[in-house]
C-alpha atoms as a PDB file:
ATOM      1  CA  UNK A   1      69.942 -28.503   8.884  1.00  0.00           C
ATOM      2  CA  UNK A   2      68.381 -26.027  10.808  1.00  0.00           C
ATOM      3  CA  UNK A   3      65.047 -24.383  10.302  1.00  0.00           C
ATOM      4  CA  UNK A   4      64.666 -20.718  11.389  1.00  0.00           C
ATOM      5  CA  UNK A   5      61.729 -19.206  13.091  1.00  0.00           C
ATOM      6  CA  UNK A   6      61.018 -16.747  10.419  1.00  0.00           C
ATOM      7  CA  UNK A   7      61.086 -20.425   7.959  1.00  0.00           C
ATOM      8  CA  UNK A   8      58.159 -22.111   9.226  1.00  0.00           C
ATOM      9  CA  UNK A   9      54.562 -22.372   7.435  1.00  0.00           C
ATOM     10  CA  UNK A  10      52.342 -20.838   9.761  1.00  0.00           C
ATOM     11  CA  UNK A  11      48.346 -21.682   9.872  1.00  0.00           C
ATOM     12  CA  UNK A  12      45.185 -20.520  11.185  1.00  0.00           C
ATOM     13  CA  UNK A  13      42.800 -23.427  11.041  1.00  0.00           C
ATOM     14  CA  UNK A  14      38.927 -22.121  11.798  1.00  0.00           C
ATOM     15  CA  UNK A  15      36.572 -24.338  14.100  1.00  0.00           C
ATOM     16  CA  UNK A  16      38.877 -27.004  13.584  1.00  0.00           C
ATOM     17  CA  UNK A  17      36.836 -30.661  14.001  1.00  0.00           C
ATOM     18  CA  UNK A  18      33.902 -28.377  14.489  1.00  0.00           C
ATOM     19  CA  UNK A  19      35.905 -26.838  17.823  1.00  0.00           C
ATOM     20  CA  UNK A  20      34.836 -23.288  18.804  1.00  0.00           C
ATOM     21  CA  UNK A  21      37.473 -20.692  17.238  1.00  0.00           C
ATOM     22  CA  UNK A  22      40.257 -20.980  15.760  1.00  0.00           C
ATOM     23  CA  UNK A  23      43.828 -22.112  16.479  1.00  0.00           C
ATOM     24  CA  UNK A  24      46.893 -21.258  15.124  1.00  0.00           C
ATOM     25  CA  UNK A  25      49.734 -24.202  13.665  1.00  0.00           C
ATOM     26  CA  UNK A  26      53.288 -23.614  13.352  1.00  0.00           C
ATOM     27  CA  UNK A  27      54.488 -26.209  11.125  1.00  0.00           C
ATOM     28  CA  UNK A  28      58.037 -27.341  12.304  1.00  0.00           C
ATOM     29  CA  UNK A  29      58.492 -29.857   9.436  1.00  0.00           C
ATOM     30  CA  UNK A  30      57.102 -28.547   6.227  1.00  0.00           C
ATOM     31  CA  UNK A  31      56.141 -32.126   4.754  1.00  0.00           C
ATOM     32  CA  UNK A  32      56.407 -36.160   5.905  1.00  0.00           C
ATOM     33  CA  UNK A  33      59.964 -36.704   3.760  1.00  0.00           C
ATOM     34  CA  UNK A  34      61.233 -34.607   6.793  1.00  0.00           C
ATOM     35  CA  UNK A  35      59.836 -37.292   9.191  1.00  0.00           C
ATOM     36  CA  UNK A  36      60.925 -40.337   6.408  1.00  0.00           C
ATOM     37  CA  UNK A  37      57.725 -41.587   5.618  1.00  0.00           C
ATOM     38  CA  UNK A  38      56.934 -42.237   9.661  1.00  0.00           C
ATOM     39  CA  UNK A  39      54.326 -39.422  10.241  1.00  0.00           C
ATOM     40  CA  UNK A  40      52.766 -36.101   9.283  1.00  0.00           C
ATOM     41  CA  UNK A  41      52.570 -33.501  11.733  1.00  0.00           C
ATOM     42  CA  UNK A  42      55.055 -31.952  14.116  1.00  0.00           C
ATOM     43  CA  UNK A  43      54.248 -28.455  14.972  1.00  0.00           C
ATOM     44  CA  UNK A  44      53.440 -25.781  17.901  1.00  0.00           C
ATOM     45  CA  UNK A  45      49.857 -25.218  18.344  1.00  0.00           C
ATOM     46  CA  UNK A  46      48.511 -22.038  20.485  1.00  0.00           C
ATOM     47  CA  UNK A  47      44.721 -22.676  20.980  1.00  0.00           C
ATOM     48  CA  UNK A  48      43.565 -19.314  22.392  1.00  0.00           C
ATOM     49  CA  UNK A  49      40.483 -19.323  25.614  1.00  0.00           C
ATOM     50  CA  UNK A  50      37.758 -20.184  24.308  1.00  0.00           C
ATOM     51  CA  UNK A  51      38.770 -22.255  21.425  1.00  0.00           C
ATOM     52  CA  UNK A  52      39.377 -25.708  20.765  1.00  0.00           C
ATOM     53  CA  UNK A  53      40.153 -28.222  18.318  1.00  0.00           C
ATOM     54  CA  UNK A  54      37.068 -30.811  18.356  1.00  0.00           C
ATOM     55  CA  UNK A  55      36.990 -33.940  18.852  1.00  0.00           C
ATOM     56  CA  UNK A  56      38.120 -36.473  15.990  1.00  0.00           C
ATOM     57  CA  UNK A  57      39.555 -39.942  15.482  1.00  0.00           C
ATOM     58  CA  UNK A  58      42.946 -41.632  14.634  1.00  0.00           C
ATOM     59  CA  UNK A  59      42.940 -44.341  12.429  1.00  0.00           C
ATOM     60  CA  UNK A  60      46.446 -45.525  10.827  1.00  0.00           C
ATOM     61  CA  UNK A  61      47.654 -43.145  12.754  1.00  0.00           C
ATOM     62  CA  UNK A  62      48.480 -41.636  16.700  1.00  0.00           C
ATOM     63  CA  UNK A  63      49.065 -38.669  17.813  1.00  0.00           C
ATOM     64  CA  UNK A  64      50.781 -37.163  20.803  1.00  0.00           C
ATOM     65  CA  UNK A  65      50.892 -33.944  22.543  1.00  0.00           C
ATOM     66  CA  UNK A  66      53.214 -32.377  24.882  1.00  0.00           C
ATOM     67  CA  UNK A  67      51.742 -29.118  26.709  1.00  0.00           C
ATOM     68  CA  UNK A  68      54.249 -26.541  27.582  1.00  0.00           C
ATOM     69  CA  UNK A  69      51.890 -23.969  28.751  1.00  0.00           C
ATOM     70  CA  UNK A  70      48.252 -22.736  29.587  1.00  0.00           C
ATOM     71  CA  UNK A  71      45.668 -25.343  30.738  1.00  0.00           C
ATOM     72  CA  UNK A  72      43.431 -27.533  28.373  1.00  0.00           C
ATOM     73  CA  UNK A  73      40.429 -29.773  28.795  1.00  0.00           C
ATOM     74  CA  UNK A  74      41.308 -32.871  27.198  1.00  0.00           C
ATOM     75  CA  UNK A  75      39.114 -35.333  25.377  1.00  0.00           C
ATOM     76  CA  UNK A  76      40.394 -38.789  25.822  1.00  0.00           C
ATOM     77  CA  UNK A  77      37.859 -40.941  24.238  1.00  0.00           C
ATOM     78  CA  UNK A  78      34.785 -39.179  25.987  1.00  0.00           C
ATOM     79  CA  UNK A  79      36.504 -39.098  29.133  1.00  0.00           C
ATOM     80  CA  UNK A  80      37.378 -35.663  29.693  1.00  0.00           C
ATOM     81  CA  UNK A  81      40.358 -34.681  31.953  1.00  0.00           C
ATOM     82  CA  UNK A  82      42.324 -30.994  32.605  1.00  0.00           C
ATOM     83  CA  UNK A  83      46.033 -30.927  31.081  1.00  0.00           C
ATOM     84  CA  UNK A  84      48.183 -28.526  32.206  1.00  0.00           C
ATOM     85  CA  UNK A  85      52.347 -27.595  30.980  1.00  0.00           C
ATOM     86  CA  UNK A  86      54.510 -30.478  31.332  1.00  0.00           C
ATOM     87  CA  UNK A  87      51.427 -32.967  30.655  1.00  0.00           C
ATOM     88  CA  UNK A  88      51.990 -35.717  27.679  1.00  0.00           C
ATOM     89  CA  UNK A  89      48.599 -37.377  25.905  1.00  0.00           C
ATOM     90  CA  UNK A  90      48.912 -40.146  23.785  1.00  0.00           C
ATOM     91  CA  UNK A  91      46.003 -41.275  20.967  1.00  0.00           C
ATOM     92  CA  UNK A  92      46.667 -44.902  19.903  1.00  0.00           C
ATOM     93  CA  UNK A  93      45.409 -45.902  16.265  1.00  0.00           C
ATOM     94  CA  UNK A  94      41.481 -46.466  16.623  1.00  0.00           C
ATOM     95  CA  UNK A  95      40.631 -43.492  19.583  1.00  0.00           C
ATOM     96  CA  UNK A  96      39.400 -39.889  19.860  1.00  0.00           C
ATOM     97  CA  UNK A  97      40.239 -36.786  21.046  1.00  0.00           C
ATOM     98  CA  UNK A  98      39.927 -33.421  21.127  1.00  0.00           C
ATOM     99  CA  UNK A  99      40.989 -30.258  23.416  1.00  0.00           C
ATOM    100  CA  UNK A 100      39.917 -26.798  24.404  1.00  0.00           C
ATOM    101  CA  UNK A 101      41.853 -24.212  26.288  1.00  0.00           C
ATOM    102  CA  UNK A 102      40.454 -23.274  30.044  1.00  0.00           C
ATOM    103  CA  UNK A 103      41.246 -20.097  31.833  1.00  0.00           C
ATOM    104  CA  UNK A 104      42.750 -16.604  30.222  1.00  0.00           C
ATOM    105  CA  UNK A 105      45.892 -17.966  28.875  1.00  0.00           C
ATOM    106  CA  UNK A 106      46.638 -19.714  25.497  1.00  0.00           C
ATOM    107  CA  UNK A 107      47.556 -23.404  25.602  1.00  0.00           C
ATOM    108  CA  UNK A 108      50.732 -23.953  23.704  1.00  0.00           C
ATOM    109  CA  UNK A 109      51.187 -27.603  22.694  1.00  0.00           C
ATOM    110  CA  UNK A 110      53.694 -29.085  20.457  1.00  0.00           C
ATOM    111  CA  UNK A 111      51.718 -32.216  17.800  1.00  0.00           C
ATOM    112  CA  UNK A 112      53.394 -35.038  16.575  1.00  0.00           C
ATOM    113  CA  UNK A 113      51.733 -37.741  14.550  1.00  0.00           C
ATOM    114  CA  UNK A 114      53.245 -41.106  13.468  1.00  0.00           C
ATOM    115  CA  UNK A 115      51.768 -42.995  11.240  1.00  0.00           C
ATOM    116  CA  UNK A 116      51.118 -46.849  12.400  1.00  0.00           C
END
């Protein structure tokens, strides 16, 4: 199967976990059946400067991101570290996080989230 571009559910989610802004979420799945039951979410997110998405916990859950571009502040359970393109985080079942993008250019950042 392949899944065009022009295919994808596309979403603006405002002051997402009570973040500044808004960012934008490019579904590449459109539901968990395409992940079999193991997970939820696997999409691009662009978080424009300025904007975030807040800080928020996993539980049942983790949830990985891979940056490919722009630089982030990252929220790793109130320790708060810069991620920049090629960086991977990792949020275990039972921890926070949350991000906002630093500088003048977006952070792109592909989600995934597996279920426990």
């Amino acid at each position: 199967m392949i899944r065009r571009s022009d295919q994808r559910v596309i979403e603006r989610h405002e002051h997402k976990f009570g973040a500044d802004g808004f960012i934008t979420v490019r579904n590449l799945i459109r539901d968990d059946g395409e992940l079999c039951g193991k997970g939820r979410v696997f999409a691009h997110t662009t978080v424009l400067p300025g904007c975030g998405i807040g800080y928020h916990m996993h539980n049942g859950d983790r949830e990985i991101y891979y940056v490919f571009s722009g630089k982030g502040e990252y929220n790793d359970n109130g320790r708060l570290t810069t991620v920049e393109a090629g960086d991977v985080t990792f949020t275990p079942s039972g921890c926070g996080h949350g991000i906002r993008c630093l500088g003048d250019e977006p952070l792109e950042l592909i989600a995934l989230i597996l279920y426990e």
